[in-house]
Protein backbone atom coordinates (compact mmCIF):
# COMPACT_ATOMS: atom_id res chain seq x y z
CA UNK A 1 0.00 0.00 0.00
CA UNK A 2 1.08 3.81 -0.61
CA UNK A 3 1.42 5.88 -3.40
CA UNK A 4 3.33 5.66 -6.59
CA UNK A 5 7.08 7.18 -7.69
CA UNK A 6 7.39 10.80 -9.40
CA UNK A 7 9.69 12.61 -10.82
CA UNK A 8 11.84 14.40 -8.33
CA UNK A 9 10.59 17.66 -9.37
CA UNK A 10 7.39 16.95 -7.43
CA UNK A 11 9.07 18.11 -4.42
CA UNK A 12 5.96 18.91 -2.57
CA UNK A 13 5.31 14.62 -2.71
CA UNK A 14 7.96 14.31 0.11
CA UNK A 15 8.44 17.66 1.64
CA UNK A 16 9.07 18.81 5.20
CA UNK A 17 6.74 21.88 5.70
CA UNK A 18 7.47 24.14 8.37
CA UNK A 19 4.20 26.20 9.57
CA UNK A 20 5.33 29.79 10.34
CA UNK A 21 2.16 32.24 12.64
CA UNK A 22 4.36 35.33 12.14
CA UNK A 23 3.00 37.38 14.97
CA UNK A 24 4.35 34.31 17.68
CA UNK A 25 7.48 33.66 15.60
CA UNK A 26 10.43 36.26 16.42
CA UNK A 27 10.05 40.13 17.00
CA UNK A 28 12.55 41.57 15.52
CA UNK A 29 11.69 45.29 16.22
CA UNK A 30 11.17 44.62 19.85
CA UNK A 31 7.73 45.72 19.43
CA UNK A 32 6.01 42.86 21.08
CA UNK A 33 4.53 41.25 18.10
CA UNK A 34 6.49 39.07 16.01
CA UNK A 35 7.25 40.39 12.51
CA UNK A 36 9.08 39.60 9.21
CA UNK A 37 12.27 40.94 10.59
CA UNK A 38 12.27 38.40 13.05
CA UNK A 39 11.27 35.39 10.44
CA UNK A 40 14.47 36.87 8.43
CA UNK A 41 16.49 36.57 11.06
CA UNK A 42 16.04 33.37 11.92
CA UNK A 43 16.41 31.77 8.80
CA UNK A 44 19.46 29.87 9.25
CA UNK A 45 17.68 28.37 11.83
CA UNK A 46 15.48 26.67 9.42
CA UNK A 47 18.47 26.10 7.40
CA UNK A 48 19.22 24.14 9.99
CA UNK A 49 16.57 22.47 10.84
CA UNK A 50 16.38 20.80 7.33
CA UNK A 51 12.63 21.74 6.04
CA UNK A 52 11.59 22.40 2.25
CA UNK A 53 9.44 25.52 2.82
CA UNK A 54 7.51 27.71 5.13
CA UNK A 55 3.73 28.07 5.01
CA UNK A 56 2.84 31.76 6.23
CA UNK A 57 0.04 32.43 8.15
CA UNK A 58 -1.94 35.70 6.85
CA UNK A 59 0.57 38.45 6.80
CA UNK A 60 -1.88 40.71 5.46
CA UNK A 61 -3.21 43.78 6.09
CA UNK A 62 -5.91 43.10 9.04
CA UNK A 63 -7.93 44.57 11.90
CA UNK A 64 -6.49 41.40 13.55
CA UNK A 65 -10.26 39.97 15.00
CA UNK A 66 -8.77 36.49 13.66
CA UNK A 67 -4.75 36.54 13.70
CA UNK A 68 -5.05 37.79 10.77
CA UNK A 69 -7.88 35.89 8.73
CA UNK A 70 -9.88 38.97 8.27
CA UNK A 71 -8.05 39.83 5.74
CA UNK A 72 -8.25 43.81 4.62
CA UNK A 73 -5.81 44.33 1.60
CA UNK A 74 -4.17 40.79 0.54
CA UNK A 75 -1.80 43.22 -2.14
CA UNK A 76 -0.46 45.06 1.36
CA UNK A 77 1.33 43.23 4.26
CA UNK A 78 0.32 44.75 8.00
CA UNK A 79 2.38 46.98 9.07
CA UNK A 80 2.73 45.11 12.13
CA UNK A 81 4.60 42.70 10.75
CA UNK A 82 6.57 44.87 8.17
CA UNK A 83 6.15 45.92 4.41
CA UNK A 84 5.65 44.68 0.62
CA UNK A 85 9.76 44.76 0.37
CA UNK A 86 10.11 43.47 3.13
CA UNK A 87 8.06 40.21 2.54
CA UNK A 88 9.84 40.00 -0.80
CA UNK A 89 12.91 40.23 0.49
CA UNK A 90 12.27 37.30 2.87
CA UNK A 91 10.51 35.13 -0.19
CA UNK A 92 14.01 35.17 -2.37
CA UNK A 93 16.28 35.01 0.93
CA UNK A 94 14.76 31.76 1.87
CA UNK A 95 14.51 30.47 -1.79
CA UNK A 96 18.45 31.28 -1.77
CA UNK A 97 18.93 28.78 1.44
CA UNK A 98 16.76 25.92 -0.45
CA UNK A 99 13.50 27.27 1.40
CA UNK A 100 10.32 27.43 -1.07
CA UNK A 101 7.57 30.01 0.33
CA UNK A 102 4.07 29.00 1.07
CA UNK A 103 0.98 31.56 1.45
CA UNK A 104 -2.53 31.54 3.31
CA UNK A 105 -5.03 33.01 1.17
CA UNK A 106 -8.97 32.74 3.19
CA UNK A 107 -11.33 32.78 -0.05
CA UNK A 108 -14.85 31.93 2.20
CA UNK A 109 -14.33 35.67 3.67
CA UNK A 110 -12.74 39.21 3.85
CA UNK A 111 -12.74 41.39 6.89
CA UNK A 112 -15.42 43.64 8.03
CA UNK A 113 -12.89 46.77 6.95
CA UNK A 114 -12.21 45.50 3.43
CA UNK A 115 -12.92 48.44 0.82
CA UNK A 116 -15.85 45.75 -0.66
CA UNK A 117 -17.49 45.82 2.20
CA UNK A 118 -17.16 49.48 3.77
CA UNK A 119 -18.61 50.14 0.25
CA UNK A 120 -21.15 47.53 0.45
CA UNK A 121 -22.48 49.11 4.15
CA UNK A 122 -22.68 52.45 2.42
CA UNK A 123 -25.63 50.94 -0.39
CA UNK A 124 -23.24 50.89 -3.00
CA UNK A 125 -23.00 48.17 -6.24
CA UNK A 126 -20.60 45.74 -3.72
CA UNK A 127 -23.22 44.42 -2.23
CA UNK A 128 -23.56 41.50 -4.98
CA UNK A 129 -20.31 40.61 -3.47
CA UNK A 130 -21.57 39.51 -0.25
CA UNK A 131 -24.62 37.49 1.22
CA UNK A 132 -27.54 40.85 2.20
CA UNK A 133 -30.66 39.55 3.42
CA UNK A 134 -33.66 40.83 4.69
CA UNK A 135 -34.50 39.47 8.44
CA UNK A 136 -37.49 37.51 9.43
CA UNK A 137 -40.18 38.15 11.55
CA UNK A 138 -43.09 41.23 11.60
CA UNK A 139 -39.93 43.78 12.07
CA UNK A 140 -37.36 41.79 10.24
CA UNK A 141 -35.74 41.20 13.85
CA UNK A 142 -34.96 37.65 13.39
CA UNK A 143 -31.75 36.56 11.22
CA UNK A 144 -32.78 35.03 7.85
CA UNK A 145 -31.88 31.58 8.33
CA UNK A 146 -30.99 29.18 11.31
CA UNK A 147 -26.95 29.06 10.18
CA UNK A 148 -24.90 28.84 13.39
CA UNK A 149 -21.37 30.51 13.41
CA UNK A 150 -18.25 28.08 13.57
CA UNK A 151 -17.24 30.90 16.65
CA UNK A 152 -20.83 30.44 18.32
CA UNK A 153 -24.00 32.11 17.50
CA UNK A 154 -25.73 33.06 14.76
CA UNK A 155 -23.93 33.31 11.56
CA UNK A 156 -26.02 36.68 10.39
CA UNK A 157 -25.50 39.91 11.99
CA UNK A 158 -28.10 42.62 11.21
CA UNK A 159 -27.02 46.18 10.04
CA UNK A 160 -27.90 49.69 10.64
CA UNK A 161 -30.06 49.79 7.79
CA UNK A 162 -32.33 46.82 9.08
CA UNK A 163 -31.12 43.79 7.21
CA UNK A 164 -28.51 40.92 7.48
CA UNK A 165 -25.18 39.67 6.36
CA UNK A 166 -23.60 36.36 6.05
CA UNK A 167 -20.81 35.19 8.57
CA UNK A 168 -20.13 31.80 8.93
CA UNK A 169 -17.32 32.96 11.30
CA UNK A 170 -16.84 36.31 13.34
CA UNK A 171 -18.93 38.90 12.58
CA UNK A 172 -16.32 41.03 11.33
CA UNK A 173 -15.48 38.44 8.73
CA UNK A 174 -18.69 38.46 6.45
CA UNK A 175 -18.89 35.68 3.44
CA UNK A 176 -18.27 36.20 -0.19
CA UNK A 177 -20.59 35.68 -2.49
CA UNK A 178 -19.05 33.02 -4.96
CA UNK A 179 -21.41 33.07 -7.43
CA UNK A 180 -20.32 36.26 -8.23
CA UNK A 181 -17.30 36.23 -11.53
CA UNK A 182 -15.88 39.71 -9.16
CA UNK A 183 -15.42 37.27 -6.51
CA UNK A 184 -13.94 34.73 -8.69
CA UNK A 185 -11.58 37.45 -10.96
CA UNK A 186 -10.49 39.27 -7.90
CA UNK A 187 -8.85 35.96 -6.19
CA UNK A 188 -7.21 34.74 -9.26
CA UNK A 189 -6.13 38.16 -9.75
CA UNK A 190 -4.33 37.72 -5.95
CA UNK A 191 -2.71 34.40 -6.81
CA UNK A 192 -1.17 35.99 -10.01
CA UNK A 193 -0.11 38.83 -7.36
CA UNK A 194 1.89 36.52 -5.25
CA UNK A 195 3.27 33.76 -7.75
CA UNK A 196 4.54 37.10 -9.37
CA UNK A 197 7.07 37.46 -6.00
CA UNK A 198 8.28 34.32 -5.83
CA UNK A 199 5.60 32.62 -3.91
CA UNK A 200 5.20 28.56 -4.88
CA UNK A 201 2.55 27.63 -3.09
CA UNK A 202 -0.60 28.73 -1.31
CA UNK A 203 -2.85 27.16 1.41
CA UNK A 204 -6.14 27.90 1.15
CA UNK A 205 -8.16 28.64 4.55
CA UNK A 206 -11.83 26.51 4.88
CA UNK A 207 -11.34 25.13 1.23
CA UNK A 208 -14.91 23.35 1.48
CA UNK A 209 -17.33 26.42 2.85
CA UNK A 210 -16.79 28.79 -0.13
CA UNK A 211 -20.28 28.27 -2.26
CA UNK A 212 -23.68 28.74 -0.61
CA UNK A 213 -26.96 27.20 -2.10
CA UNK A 214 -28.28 30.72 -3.38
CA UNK A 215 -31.73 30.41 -1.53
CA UNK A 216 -29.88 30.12 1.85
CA UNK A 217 -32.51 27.79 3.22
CA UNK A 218 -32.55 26.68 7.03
CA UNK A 219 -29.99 23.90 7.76
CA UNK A 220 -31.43 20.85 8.03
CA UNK A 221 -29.34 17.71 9.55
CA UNK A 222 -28.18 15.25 7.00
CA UNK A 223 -29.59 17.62 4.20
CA UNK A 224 -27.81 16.85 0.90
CA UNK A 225 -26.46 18.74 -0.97
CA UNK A 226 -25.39 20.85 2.60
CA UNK A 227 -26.21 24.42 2.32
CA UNK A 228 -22.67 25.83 2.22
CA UNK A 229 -20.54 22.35 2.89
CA UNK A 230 -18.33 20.71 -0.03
CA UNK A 231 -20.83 21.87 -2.80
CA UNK A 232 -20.43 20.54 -6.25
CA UNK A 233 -19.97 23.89 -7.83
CA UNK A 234 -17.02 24.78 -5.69
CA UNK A 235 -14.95 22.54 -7.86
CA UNK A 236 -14.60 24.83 -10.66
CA UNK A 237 -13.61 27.10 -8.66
CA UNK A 238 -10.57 25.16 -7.97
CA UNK A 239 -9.45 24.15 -11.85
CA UNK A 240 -9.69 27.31 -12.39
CA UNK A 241 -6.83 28.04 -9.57
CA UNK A 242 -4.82 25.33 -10.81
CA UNK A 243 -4.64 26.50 -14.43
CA UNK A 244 -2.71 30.00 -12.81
CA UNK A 245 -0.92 27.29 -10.58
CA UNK A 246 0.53 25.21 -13.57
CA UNK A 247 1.58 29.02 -15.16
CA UNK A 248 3.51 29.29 -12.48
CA UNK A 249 5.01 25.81 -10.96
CA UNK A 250 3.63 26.40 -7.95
CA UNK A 251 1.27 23.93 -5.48
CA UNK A 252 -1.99 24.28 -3.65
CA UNK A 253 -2.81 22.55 0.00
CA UNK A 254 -6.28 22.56 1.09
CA UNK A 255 -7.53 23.01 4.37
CA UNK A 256 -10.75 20.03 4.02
CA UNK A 257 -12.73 18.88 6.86
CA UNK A 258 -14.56 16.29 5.42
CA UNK A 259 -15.56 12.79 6.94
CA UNK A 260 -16.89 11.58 3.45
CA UNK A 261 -13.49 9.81 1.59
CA UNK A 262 -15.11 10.36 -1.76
CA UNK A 263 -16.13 13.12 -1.63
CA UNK A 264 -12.86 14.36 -0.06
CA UNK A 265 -10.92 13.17 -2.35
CA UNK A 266 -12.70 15.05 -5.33
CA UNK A 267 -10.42 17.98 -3.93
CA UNK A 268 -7.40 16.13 -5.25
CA UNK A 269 -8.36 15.18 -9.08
CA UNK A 270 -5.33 16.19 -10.67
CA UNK A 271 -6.59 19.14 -12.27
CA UNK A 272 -7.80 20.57 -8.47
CA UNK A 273 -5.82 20.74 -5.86
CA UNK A 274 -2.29 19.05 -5.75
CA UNK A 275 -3.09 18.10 -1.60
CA UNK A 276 -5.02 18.49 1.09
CA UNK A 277 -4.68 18.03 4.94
CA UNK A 278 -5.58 15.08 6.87
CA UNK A 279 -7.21 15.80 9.92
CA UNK A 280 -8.20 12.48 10.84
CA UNK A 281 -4.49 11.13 11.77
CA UNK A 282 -4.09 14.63 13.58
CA UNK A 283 -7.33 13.76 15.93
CA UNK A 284 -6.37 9.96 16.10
CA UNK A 285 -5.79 8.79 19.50
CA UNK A 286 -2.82 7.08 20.69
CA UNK A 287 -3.67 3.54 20.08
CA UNK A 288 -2.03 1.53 17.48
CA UNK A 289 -4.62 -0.22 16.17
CA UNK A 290 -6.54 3.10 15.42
CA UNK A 291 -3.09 4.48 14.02
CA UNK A 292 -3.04 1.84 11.99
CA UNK A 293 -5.92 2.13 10.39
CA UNK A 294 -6.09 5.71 9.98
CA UNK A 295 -2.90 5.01 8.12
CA UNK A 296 -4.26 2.72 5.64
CA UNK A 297 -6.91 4.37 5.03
CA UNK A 298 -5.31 7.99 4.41
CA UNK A 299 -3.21 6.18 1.87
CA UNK A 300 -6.09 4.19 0.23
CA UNK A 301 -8.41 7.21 0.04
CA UNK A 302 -5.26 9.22 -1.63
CA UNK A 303 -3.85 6.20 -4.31
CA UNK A 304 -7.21 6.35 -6.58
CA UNK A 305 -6.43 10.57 -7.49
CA UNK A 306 -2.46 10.23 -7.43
CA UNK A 307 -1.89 12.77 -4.52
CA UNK A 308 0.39 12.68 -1.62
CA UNK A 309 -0.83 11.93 1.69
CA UNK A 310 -0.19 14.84 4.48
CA UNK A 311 1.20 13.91 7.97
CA UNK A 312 0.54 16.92 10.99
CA UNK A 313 0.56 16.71 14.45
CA UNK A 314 -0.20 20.20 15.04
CA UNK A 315 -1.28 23.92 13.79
CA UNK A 316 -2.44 27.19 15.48
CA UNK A 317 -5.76 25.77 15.80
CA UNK A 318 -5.01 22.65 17.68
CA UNK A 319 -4.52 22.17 21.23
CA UNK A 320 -0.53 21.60 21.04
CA UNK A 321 0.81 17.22 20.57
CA UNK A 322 2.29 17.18 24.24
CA UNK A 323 -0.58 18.41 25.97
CA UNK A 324 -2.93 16.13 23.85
CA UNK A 325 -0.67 13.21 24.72
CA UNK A 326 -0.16 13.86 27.96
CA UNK A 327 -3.79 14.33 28.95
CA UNK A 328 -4.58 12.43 31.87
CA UNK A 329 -8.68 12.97 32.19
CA UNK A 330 -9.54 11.33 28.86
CA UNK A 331 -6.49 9.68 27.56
CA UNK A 332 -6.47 11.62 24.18
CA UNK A 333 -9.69 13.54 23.08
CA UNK A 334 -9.11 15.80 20.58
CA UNK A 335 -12.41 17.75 20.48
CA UNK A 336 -12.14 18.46 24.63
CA UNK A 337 -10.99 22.39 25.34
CA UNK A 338 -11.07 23.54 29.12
CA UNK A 339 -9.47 25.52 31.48
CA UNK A 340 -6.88 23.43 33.95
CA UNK A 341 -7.54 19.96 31.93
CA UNK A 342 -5.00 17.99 33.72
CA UNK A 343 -1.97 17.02 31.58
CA UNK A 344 1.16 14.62 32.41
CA UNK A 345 3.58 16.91 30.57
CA UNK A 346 6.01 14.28 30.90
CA UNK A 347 4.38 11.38 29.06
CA UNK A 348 3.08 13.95 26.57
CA UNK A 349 6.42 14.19 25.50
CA UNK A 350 7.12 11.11 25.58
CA UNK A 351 4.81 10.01 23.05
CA UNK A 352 5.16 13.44 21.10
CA UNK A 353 8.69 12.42 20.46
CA UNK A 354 7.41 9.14 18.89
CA UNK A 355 4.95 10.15 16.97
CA UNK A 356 7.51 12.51 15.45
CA UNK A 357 9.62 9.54 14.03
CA UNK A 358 5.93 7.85 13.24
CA UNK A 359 5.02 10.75 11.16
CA UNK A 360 8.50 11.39 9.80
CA UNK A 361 8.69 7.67 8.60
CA UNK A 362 5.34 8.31 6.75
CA UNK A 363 5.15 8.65 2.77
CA UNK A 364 3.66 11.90 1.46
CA UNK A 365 4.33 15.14 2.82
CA UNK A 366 4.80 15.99 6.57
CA UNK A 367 3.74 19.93 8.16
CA UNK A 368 5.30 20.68 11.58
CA UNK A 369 3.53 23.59 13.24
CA UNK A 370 6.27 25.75 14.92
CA UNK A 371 7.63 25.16 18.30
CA UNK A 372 7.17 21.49 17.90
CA UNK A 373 10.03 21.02 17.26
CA UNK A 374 11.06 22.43 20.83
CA UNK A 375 8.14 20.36 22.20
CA UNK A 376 6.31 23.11 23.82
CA UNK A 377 3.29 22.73 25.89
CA UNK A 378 -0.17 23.74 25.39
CA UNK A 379 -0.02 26.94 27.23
CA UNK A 380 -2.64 28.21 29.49
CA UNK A 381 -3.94 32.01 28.78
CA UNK A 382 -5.24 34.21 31.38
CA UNK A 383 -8.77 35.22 30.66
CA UNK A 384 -8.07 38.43 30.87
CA UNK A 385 -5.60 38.12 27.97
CA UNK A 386 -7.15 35.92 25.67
CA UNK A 387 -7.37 37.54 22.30
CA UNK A 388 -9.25 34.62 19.99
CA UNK A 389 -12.79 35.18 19.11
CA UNK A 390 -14.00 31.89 20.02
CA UNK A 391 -13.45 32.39 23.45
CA UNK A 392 -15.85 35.60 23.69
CA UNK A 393 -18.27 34.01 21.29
CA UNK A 394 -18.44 31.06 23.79
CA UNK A 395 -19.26 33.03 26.67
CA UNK A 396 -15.86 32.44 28.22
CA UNK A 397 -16.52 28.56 27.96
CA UNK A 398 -13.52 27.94 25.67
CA UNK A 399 -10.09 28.77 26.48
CA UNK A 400 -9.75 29.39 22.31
CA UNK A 401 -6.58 28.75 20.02
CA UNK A 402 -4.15 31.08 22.37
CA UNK A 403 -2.76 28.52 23.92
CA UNK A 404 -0.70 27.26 20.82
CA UNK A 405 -0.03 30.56 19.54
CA UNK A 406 2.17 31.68 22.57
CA UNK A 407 5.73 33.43 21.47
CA UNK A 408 8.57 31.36 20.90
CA UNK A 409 11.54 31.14 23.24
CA UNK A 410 15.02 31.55 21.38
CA UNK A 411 17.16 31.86 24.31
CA UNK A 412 16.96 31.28 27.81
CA UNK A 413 18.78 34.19 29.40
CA UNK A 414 17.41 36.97 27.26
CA UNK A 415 14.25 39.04 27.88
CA UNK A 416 10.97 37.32 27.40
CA UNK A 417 13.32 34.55 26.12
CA UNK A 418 14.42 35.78 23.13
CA UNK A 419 11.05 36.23 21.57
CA UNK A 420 11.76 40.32 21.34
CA UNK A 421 14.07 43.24 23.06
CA UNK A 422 11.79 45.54 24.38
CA UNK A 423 7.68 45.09 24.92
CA UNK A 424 6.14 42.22 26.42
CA UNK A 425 4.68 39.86 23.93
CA UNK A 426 1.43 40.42 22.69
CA UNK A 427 0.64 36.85 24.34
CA UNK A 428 1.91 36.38 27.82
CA UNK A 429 4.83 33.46 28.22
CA UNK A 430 4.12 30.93 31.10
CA UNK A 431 6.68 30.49 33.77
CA UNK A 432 9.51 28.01 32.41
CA UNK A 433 8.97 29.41 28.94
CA UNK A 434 12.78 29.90 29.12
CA UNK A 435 13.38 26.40 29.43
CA UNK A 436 12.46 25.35 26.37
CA UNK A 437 14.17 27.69 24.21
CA UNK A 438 15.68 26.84 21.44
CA UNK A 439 19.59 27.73 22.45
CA UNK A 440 19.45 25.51 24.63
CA UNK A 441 18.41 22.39 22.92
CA UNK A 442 20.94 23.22 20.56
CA UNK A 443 23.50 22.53 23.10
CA UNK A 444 21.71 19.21 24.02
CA UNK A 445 21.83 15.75 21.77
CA UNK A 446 18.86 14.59 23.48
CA UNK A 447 16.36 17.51 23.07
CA UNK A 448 13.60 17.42 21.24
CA UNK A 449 14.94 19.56 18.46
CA UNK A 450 18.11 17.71 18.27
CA UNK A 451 15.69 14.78 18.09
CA UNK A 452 13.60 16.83 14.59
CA UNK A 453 16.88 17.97 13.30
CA UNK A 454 18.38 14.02 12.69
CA UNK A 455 14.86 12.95 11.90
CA UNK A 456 14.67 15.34 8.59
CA UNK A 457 17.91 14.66 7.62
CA UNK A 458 17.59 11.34 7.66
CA UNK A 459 13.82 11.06 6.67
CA UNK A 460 15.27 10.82 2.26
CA UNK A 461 16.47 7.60 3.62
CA UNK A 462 12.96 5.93 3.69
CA UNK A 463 13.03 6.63 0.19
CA UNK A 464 10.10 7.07 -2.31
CA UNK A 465 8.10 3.60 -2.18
CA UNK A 466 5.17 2.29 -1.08
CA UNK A 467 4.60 1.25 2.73
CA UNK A 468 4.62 -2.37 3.95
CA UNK A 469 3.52 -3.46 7.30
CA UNK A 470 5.79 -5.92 9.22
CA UNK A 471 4.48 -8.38 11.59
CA UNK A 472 4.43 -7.25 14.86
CA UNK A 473 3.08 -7.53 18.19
CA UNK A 474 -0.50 -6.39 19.45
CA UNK A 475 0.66 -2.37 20.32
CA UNK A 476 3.33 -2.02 18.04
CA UNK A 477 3.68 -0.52 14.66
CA UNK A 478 6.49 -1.74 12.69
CA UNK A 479 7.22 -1.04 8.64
CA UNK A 480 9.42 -0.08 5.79
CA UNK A 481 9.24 1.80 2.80
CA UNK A 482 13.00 1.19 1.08
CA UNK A 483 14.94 -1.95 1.51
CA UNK A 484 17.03 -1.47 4.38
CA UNK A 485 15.01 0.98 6.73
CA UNK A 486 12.34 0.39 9.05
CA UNK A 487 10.70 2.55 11.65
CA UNK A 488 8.96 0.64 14.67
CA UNK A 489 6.89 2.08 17.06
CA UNK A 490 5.78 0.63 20.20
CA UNK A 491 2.59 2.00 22.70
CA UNK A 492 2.27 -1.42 24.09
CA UNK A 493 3.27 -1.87 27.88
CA UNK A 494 5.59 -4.41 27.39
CA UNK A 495 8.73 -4.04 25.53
CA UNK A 496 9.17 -4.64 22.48
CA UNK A 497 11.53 -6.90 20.70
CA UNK A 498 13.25 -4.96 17.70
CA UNK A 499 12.92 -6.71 14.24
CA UNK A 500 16.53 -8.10 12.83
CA UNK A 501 18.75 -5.10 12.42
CA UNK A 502 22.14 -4.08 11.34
CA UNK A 503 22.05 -0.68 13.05
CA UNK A 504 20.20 1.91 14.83
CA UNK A 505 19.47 4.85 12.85
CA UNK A 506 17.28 7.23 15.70
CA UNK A 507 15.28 6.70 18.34
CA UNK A 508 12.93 8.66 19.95
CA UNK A 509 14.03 7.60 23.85
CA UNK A 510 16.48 5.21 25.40
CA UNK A 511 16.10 0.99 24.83
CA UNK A 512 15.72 -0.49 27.60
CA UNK A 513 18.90 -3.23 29.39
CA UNK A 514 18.22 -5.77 27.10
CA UNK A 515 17.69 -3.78 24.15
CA UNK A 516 14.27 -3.68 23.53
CA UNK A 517 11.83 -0.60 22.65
CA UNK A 518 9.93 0.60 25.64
CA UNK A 519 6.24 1.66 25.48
CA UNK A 520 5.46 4.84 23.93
CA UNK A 521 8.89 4.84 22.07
CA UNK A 522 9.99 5.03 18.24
CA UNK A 523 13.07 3.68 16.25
CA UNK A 524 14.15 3.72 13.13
CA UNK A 525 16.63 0.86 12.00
CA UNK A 526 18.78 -0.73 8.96
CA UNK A 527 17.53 -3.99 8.21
């Protein structure tokens, strides 16, 4: 089972793609807010560190209601995070170290502040841009449909002049209006834009949610087609991108939550999209059997279209792979978000440092979220500081995305380690920040970066073939994808024997006296 051999060209089949939220990243103005200055900077860093490209979040212009995906000017960068040049500049720097640039481009909506929509409020022609309705009820006081936000509430907010717009997030992100060739013109015209600098790839924010059934009707459960879900006309949408994509060289990832494998895997006909994420190994428990299988079937679902598989543990909207694995309340539930959910830190990085030579050892392409690579905890925000929307829109229920998005620590003795010079950062750093900063694993074989660094260098060694299962005990994954190397995983309590082997390659933690893999431990071998 896996997925056939391309030409090396391809390089987005096999890539290691570092996920970069500027604003948590580096500061390098000392402003408190990370910024491109501070991505530049650190560049050799991800030299270093061995991955194929960066995927930006939004560095756009933005009011900043969603870090940055309500998205004002996508032809302007913020100027919190630095200028037009500037992000040039960084595009061809990285490209000169080997490092191919990745962009975040959010199609389903534009922010509140967007010159469409300040135009649109003011009765002008831009309102066939967006979703206007008039309310229900005797006054028009009730929103025009039952749509619930992904934030919380109603998706329809209700204007000064009486009637309603379409927000299937925050209210100060209202929808496009797809159906409309302005909509359609204007994005292409913003893919064109970036390619232009240098850019080679774009992912593209709530890929499924971009066309609405035009009468808007009330949701109704298992309704098909879904009102504004994975809708058939959305496709053409998407070979029209990839024609401007193909001009260019460049790649498309989609961001697809869908739990239907057909239907998912329309995304990835090979004149769509050239790959999409896959959530379900993300949310997978730790349990072999269910690894397993999530496994197979990411690879089955992906052979029929010719498309990579995609491997992540982690992004800025996921509670962060230590604290998931070390949860001690529910074992490992991924949809669970509260305040003080108890965590054993310790066995969370445990298994986060296997699952890194699981994933690593994986064919298709693998995204590591930043910081994971220092093996950072989930942090916990004070309420009073929490900045993500989903928190207010839950009444103060759900601690929100914050958590992940905390500032980096670079080094250990500086101020607000290393992050920036002079302000605090815009997210506060829990106590013992320092300790994982990155200077400091650097200086240590064992760390968990060490541990990344001598996994991507030595991830080309797996090669380009298919994956084969090896028989193994109940708990333990063991396979191989070239002739010669084999990764083995074990979340069984009892040790595990290690297949026949003419050397160890990397391991995740120490064997045990007799040489055997101990639970919740990875190794890769030569056969």
């Amino acid at each position: 089972m896996g997925q056939p051999t391309h030409a090396p060209r391809e390089w987005w089949r096999s890539a290691v793609i570092y996920q970069v939220y500027v604003r948590s990243f580096a500061d390098g103005d000392g402003d408190g807010t990370g910024d491109l200055a501070g991505v530049r900077a650190r560049l050799p860093y991800l030299a270093g560190l061995g991955v194929d490209a960066l995927w930006f979040n939004p560095w756009y212009l933005s009011p900043m209601k969603d870090g940055g995906y309500d998205v004002a000017d996508y032809r302007a960068v913020d100027p919190a995070f630095g200028t037009l040049a500037e992000a040039e500049k960084l595009i061809a720097e990285a490209r000169e170290l080997g490092i191919r640039t990745i962009v975040d481009i959010v199609p389903n909506h534009v922010s509140d502040q967007h010159p469409w929509f300040r135009a649109a409020l003011a009765g002008g022609a831009e309102r066939a841009l967006f979703h206007f309705r008039p309310g229900r009820g005797e006054h028009g006081e009730l929103p025009p449909n039952d749509w619930t936000s992904e934030f919380g509430g109603s998706a329809w907010t209700r204007t000064a002049g009486g009637d309603w717009y379409l927000h299937l997030f925050a209210p100060e992100q209202p929808d496009l209006n797809w159906a409309h060739a302005a909509v359609r013109q204007e994005h292409e015209d913003i893919l064109r834009f970036w390619f232009e600098r240098g850019v080679e790839g774009v992912r593209i924010d709530s890929a499924a949610l971009l066309a609405k059934d035009p009468r808007l009707p009330d949701f109704t459960e298992g309704r098909d087609p879904h009102p504004y879900v994975d809708r058939d006309e959305l496709h053409d949408v998407y070979r029209g991108w990839r024609r401007i994509a193909d001009e260019y060289g460049a790649v498309f990832v989609g961001e697809v939550w869908l739990p239907d494998t057909e239907r998912f895997t329309r995304y990835l006909r090979p004149d769509e999209l050239h790959t999409a994420f896959n959530f379900a190994f993300m949310t997978c428990p730790w349990d072999a059997r269910r690894l397993r299988a999530s496994i197979d079937e990411t690879l089955a679902e992906h052979a029929p279209v010719g498309a990579p598989a995609t491997w992540v543990l982690c992004n800025h909207d996921v509670t962060r792979t230590v604290t998931r694995y070390g949860r001690t309340d529910t074992g490992f539930d991924f949809a669970t978000k509260a305040f003080g959910t108890p965590t054993d830190l310790a066995l969370g990085t445990r298994r986060a440092r296997a699952a890194a030579l699981l994933s690593l050892a994986l064919p298709g392409t693998v995204y590591l979220y930043q910081g994971e690579e220092l093996g950072l905890p989930e942090a916990e925000i004070p309420r009073d500081r929490i900045e993500d929307p989903m928190h207010v829109r839950s009444g103060g229920t759900d601690p929100g995305r914050d958590g992940c998005r905390v500032p980096l620590p670079w080094a250990a003795e500086e101020p607000y380690a290393g992050f920036g010079s002079r302000e605090e950062p815009w997210l506060p750093q829990p106590e013992g920040w320092a300790s994982y900063a990155a200077d400091r694993q650097c200086e240590d074989p064992g760390s968990m970066l060490a541990l990344y660094r001598a996994a991507v260098r030595l991830r080309p060694g797996f090669g380009d073939g298919p994956l084969n299962w090896l028989p193994a005990p109940g708990g333990v994954l063991a396979f191989t994808r070239a002739p010669g190397t084999v990764c083995v995983v074990n979340l069984a309590d009892p040790p595990a024997e290690l297949p026949a082997h003419s050397g160890l390659l990397l391991a995740s933690g120490p064997l045990d006296d007799r040489g055997r893999l101990p639970k919740d431990t990875a190794v890769w071998l030569h056969s």
